[in-house]
N, C-alpha and C. Protein backbone atom coordinates (compact mmCIF):
# COMPACT_ATOMS: atom_id res chain seq x y z
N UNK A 1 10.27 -3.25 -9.34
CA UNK A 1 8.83 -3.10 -9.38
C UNK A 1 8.28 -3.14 -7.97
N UNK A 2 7.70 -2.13 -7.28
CA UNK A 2 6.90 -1.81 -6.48
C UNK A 2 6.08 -3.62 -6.17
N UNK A 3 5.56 -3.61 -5.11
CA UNK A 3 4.38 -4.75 -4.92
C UNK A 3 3.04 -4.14 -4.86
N UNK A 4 1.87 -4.34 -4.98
CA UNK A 4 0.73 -3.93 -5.36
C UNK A 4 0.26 -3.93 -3.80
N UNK A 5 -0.38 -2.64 -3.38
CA UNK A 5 -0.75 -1.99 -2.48
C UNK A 5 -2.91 -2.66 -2.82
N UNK A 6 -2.96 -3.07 -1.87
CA UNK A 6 -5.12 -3.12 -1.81
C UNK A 6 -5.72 -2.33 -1.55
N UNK A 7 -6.80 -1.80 -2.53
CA UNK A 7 -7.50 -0.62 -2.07
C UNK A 7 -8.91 -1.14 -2.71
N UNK A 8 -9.30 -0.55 -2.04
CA UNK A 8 -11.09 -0.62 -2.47
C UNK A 8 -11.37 0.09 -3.58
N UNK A 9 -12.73 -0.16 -4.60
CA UNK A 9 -12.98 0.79 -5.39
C UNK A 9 -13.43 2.15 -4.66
N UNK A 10 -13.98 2.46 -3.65
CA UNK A 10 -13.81 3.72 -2.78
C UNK A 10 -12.40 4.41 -2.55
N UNK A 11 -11.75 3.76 -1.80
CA UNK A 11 -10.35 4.17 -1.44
C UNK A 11 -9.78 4.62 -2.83
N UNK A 12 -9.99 4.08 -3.94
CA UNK A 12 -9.01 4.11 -5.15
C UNK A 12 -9.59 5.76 -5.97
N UNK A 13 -11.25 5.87 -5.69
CA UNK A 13 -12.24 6.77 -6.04
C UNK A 13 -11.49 8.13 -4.92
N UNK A 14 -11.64 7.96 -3.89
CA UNK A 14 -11.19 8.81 -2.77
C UNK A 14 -9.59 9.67 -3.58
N UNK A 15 -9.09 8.64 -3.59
CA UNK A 15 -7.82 9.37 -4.09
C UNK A 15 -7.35 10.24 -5.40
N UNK A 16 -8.59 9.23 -6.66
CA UNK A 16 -8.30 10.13 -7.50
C UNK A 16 -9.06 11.97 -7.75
N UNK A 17 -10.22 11.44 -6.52
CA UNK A 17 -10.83 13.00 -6.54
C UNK A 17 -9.73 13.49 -5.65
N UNK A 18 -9.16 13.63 -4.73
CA UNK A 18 -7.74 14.36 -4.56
C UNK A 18 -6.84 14.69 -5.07
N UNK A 19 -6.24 13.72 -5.96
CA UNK A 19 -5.34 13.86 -7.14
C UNK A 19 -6.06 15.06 -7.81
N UNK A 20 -7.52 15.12 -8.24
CA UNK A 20 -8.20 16.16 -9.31
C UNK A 20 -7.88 17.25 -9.02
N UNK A 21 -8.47 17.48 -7.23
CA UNK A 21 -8.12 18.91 -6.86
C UNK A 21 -6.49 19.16 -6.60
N UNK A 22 -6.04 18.59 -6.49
CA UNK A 22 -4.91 19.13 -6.11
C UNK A 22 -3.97 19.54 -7.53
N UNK A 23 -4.08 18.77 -8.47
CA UNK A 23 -3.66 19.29 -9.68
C UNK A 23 -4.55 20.21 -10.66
N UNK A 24 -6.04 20.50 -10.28
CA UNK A 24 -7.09 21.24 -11.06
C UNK A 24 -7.12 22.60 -9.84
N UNK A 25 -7.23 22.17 -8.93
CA UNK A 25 -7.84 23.57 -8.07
C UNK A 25 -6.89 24.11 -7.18
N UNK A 26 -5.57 23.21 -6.75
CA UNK A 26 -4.80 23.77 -5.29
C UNK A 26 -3.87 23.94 -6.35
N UNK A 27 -3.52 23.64 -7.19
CA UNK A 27 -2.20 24.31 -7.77
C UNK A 27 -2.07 25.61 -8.22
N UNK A 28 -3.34 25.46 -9.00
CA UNK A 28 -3.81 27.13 -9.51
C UNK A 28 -3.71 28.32 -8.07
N UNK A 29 -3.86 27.85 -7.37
CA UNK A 29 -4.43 28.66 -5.88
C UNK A 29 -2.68 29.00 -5.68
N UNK A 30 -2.43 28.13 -5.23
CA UNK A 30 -0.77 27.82 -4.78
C UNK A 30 0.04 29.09 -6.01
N UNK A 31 -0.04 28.93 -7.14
CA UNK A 31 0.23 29.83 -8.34
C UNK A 31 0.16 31.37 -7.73
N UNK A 32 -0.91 31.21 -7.62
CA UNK A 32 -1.65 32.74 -7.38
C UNK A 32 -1.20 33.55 -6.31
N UNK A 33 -0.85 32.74 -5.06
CA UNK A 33 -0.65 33.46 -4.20
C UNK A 33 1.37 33.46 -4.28
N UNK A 34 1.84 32.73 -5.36
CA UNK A 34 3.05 32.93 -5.38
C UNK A 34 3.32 34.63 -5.93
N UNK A 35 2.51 33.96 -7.24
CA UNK A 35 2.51 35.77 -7.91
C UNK A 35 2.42 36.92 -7.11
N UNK A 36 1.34 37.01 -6.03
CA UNK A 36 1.02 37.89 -4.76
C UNK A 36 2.06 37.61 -4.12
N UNK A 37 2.50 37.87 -3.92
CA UNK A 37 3.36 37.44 -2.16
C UNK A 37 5.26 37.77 -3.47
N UNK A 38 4.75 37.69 -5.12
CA UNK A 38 6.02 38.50 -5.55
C UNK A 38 6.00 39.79 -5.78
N UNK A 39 4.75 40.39 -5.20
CA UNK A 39 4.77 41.39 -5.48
C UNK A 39 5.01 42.66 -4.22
N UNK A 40 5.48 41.30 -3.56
CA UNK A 40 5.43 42.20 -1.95
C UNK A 40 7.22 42.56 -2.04
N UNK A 41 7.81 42.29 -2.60
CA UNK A 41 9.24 43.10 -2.68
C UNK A 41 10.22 41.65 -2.42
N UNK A 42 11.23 42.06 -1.97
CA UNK A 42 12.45 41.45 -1.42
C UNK A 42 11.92 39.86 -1.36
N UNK A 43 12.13 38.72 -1.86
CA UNK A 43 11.57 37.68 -1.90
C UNK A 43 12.90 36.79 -0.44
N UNK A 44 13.59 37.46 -0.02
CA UNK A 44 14.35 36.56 1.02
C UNK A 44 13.67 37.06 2.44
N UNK A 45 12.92 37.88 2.48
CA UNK A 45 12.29 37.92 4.01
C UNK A 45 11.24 38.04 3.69
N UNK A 46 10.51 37.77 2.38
CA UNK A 46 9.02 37.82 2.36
C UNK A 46 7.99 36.12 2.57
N UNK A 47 7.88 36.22 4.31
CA UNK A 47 6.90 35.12 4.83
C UNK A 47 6.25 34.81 3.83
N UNK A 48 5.22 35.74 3.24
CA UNK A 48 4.08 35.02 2.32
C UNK A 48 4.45 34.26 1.23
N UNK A 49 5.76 34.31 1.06
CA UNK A 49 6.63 34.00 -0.36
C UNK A 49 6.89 32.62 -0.10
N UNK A 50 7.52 32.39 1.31
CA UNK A 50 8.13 31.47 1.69
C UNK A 50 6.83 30.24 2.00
N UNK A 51 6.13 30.95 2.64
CA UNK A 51 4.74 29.95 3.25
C UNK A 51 4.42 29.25 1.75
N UNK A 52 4.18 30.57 0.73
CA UNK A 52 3.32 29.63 -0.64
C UNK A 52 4.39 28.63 -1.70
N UNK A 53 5.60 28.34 -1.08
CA UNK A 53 6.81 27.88 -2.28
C UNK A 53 6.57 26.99 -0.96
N UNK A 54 6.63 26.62 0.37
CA UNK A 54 6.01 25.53 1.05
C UNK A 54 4.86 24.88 0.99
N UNK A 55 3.80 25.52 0.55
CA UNK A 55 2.62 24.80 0.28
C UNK A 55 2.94 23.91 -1.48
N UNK A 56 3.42 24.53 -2.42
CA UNK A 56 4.17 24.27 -3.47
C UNK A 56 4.49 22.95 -3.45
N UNK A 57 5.27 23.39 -2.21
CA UNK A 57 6.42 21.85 -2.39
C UNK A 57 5.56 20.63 -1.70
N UNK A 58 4.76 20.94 -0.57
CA UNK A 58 3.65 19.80 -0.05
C UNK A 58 2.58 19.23 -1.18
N UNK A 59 2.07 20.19 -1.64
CA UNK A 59 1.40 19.74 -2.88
C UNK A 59 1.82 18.45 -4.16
N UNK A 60 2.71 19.44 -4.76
CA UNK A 60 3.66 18.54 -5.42
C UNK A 60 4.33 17.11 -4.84
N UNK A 61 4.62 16.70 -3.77
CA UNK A 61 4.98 15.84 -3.13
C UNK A 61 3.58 14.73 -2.80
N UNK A 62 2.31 15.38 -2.53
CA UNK A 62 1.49 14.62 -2.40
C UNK A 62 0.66 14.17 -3.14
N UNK A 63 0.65 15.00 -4.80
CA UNK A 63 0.65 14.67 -6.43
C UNK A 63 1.35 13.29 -6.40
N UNK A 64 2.98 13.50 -6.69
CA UNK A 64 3.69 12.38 -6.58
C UNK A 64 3.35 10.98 -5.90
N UNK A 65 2.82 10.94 -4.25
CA UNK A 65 2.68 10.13 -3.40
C UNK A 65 1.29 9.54 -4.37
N UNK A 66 0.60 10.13 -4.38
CA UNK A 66 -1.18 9.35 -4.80
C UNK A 66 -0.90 8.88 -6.38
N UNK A 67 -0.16 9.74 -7.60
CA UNK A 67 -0.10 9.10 -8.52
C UNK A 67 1.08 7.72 -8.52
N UNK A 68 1.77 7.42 -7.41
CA UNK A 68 2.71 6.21 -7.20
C UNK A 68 1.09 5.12 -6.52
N UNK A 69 0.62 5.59 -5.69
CA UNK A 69 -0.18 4.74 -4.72
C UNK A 69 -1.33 3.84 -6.08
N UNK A 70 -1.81 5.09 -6.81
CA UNK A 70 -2.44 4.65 -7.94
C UNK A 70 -2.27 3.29 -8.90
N UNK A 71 -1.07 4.05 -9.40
CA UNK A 71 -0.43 3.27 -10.25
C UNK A 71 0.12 1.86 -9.69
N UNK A 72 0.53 1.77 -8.54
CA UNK A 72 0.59 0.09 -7.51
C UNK A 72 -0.25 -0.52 -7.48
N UNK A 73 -1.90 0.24 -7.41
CA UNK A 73 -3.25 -0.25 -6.61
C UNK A 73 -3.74 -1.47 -7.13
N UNK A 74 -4.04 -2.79 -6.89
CA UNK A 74 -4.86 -3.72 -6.39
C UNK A 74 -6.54 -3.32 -6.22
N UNK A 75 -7.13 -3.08 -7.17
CA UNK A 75 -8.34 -2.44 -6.86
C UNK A 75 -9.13 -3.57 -6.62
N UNK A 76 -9.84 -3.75 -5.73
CA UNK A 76 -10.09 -4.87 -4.89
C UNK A 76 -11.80 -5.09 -5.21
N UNK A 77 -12.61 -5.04 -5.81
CA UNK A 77 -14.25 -4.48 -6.03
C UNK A 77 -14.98 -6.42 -5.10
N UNK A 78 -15.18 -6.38 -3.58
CA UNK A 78 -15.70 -6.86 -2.97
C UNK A 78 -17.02 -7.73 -3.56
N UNK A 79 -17.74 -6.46 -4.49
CA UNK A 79 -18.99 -6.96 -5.55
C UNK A 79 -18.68 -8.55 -5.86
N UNK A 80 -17.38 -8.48 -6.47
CA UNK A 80 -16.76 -9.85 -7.29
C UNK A 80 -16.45 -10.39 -6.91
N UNK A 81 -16.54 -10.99 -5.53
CA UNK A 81 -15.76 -12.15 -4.58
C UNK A 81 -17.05 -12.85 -3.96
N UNK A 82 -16.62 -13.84 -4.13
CA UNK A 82 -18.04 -14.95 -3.76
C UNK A 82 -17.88 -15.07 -2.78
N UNK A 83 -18.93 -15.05 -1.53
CA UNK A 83 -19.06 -14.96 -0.63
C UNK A 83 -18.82 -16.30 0.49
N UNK A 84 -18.19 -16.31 1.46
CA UNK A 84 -17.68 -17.62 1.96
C UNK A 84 -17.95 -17.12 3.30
N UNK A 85 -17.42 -17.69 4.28
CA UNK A 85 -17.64 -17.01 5.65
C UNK A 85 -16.05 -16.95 6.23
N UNK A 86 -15.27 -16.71 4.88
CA UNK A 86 -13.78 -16.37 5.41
C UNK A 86 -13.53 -14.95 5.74
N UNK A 87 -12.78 -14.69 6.36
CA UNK A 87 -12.41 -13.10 6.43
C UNK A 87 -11.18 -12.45 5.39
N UNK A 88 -11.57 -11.46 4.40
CA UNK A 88 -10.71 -11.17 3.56
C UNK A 88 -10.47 -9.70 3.45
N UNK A 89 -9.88 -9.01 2.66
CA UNK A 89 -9.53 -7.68 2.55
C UNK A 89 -11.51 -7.68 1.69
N UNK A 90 -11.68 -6.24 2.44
CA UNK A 90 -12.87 -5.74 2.00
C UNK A 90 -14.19 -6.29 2.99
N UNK A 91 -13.51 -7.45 3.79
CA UNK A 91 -14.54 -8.01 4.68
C UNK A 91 -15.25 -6.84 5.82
N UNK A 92 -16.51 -6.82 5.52
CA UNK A 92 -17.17 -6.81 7.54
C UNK A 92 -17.21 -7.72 8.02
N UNK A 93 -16.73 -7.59 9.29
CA UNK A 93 -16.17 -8.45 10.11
C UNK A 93 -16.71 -8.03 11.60
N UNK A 94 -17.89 -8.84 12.08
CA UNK A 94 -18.18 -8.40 13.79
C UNK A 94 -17.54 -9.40 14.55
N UNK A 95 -16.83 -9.08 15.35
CA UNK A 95 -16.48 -10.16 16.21
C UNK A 95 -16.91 -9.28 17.96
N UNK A 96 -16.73 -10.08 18.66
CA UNK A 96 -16.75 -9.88 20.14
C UNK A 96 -15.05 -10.05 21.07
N UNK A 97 -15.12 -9.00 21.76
CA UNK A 97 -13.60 -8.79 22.31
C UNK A 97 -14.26 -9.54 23.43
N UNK A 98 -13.20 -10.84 23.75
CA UNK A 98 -13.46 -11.32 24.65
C UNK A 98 -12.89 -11.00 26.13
N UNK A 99 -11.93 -10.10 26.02
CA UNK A 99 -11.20 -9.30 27.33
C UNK A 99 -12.22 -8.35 27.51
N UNK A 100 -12.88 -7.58 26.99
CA UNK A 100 -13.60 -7.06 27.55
C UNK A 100 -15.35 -6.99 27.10
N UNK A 101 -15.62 -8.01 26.79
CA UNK A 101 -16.96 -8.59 26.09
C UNK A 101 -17.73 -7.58 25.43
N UNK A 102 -17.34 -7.37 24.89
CA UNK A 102 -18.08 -6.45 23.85
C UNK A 102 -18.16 -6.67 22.41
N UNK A 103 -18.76 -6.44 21.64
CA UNK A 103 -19.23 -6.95 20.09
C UNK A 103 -18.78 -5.45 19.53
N UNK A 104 -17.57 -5.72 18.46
CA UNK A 104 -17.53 -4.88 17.23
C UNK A 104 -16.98 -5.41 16.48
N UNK A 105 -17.42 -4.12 15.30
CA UNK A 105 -17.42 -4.55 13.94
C UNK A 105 -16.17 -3.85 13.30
N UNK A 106 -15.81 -4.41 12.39
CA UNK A 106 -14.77 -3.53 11.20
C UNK A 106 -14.85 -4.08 10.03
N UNK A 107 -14.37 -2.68 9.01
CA UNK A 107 -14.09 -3.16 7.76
C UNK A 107 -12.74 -3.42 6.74
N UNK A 108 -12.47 -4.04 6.46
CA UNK A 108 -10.64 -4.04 6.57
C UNK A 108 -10.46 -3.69 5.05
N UNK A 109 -9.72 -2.46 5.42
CA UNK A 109 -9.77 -1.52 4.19
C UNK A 109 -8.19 -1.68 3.64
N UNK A 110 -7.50 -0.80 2.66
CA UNK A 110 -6.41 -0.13 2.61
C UNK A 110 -5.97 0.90 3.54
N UNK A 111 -4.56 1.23 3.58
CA UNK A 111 -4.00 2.10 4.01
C UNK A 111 -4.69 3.58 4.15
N UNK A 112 -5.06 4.27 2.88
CA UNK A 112 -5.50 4.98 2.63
C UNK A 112 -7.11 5.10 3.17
N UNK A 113 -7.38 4.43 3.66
CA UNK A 113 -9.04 4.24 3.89
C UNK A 113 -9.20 4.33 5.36
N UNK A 114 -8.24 3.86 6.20
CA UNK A 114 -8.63 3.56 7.52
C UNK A 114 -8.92 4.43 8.16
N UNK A 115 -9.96 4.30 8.69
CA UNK A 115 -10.57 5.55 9.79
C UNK A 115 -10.89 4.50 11.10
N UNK A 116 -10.69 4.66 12.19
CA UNK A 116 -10.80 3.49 13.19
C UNK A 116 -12.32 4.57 13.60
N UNK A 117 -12.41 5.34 13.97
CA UNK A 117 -13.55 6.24 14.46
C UNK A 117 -14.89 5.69 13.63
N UNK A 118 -14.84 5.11 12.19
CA UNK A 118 -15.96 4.97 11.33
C UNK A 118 -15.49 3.53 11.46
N UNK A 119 -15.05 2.66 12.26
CA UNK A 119 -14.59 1.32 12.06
C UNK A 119 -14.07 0.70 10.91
N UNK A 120 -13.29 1.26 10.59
CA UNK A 120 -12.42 1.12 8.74
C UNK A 120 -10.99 0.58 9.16
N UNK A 121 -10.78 -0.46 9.27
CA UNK A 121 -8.78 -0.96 9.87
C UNK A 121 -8.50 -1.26 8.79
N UNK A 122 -7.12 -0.15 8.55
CA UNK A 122 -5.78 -1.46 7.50
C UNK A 122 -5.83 -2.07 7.54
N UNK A 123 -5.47 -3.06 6.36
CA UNK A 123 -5.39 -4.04 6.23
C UNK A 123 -4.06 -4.60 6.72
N UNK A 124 -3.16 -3.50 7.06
CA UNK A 124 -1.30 -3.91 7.66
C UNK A 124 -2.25 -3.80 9.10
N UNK A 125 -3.22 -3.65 9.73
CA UNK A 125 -3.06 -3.15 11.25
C UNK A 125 -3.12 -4.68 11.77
N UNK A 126 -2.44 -4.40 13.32
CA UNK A 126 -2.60 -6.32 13.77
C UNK A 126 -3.74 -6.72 13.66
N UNK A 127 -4.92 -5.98 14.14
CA UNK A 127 -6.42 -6.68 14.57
C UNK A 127 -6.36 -7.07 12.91
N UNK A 128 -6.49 -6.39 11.56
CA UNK A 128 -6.72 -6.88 10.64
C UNK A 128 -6.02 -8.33 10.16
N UNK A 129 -4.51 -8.52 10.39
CA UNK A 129 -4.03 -8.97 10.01
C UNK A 129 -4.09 -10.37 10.87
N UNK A 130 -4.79 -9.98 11.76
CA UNK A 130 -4.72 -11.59 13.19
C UNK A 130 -6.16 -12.11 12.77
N UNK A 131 -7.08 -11.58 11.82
CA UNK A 131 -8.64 -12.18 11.37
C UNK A 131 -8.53 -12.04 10.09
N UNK A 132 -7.64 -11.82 9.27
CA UNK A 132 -7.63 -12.49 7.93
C UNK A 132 -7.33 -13.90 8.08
N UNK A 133 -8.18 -14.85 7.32
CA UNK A 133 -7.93 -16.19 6.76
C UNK A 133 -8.79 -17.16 7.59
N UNK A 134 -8.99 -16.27 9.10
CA UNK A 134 -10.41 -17.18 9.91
C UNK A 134 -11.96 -16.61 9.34
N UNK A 135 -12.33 -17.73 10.16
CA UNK A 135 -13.57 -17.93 9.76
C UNK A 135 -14.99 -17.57 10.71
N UNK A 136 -16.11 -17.34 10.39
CA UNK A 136 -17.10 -17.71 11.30
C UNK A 136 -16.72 -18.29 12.01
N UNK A 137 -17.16 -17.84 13.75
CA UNK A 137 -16.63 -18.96 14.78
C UNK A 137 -15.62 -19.42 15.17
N UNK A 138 -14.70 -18.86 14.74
CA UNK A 138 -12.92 -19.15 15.22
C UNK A 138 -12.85 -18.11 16.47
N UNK A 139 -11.81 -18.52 17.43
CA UNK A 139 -11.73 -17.58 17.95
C UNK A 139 -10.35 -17.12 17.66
N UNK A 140 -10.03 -16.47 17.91
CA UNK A 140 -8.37 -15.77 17.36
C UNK A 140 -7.71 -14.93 18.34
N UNK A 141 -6.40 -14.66 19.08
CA UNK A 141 -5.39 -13.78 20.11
C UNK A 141 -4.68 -13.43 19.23
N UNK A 142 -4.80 -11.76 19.19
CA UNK A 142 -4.41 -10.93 18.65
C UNK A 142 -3.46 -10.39 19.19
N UNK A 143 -2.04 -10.02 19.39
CA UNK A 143 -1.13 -9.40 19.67
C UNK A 143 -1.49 -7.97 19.14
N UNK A 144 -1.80 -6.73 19.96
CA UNK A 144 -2.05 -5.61 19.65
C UNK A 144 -0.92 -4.76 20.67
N UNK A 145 -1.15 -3.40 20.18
CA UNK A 145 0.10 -2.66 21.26
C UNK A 145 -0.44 -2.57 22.24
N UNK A 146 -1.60 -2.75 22.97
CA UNK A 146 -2.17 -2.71 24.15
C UNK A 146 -2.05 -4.07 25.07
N UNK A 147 -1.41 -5.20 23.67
CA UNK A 147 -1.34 -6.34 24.44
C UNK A 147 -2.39 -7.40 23.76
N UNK A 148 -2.62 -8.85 24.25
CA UNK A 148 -3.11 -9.85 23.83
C UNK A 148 -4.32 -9.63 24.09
N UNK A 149 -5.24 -9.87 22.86
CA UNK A 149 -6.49 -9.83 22.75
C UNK A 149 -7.31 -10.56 22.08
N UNK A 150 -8.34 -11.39 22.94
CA UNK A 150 -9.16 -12.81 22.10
C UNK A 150 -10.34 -12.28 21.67
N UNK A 151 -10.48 -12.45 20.16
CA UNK A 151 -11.74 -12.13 19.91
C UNK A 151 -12.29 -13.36 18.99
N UNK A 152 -13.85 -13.41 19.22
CA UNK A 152 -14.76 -14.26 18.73
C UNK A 152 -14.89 -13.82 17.26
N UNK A 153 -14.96 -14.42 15.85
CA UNK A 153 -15.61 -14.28 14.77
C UNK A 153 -17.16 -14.58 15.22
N UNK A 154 -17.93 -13.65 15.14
CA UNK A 154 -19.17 -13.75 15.25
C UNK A 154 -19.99 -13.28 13.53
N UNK A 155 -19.25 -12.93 13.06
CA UNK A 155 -19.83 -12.84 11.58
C UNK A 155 -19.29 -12.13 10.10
N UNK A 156 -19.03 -12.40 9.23
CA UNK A 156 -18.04 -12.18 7.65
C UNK A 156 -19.21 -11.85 6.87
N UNK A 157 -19.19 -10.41 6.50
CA UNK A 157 -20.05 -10.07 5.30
C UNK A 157 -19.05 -9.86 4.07
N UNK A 158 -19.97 -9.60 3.29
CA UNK A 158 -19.09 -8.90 2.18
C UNK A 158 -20.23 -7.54 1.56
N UNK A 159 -20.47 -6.49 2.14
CA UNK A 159 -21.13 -5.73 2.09
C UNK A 159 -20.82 -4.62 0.74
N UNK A 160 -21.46 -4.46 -0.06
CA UNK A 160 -21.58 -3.53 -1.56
C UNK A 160 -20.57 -2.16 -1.19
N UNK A 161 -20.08 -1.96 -1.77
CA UNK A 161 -19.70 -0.13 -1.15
C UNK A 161 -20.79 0.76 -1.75
């Protein structure tokens, strides 16, 4: 048995509208252009043949990947967690980098969710994993690949999605 993967009710939402299209709208597509591309002759040097039995096989493979991720998921709904000033999966979290004094924020998502550009960190990434379990006002050294980094808890929401 697999171990249960955390995802947000977003992240979990995100995936199954992918799952939709990819088994409602990209397969049909993927189909279509197989049929085309058999009608171009000789199927051992026909590119278009080969490109769409590759898109085929990416598809199908990433069907597989999201209905496994699914079926593991930990759906995590933040709504339902009483609010403390701990830092947990689903937390906003502002802290201040004290190497280079600056104040940011993140939200410590799933795998599937993280966007660092929209401030969204895994929940496997170090910064996430070095401010789970502190609190308001702790300060915490983070081992990151850039190296050791102290940051201030300056504040734990638990914000609605």
């Amino acid at each position: 048995m697999m171990n249960q993967t955390p995802m947000t009710r977003r992240g979990a939402e995100k995936l199954r509208k992918e799952l939709n299209y990819l088994k409602n709208i990209r397969r049909a597509e993927i189909i279509r252009d197989l049929t085309e591309a058999r009608e171009y002759g000789d199927l051992k040097e026909n590119a278009e043949y080969h490109s769409a039995r590759e898109q085929q096989s990416f598809c199908e493979g990433r069907i597989q990947e999201i209905e496994a991720k699914l079926a593991n998921a930990q759906i995590i709904d933040i709504n339902q967690i009483s609010p403390s000033n701990r830092v947990i999966f689903g937390a906003t979290v502002s802290v201040n980098n004290l190497n280079i004094k600056e104040p940011q924020t993140y939200r410590i998502v799933g795998d599937d969710e993280a966007d660092f550009k929209h401030n969204m960190i895994s929940i496997n990434s170090p910064i996430a994993r070095g401010l789970i379990g502190n609190k308001e006002g702790d300060i915490v050294i983070i081992n990151t690949p850039g190296g050791e980094v102290k940051y201030h808890i300056l504040k734990v929401e638990y914000i609605s999605e």
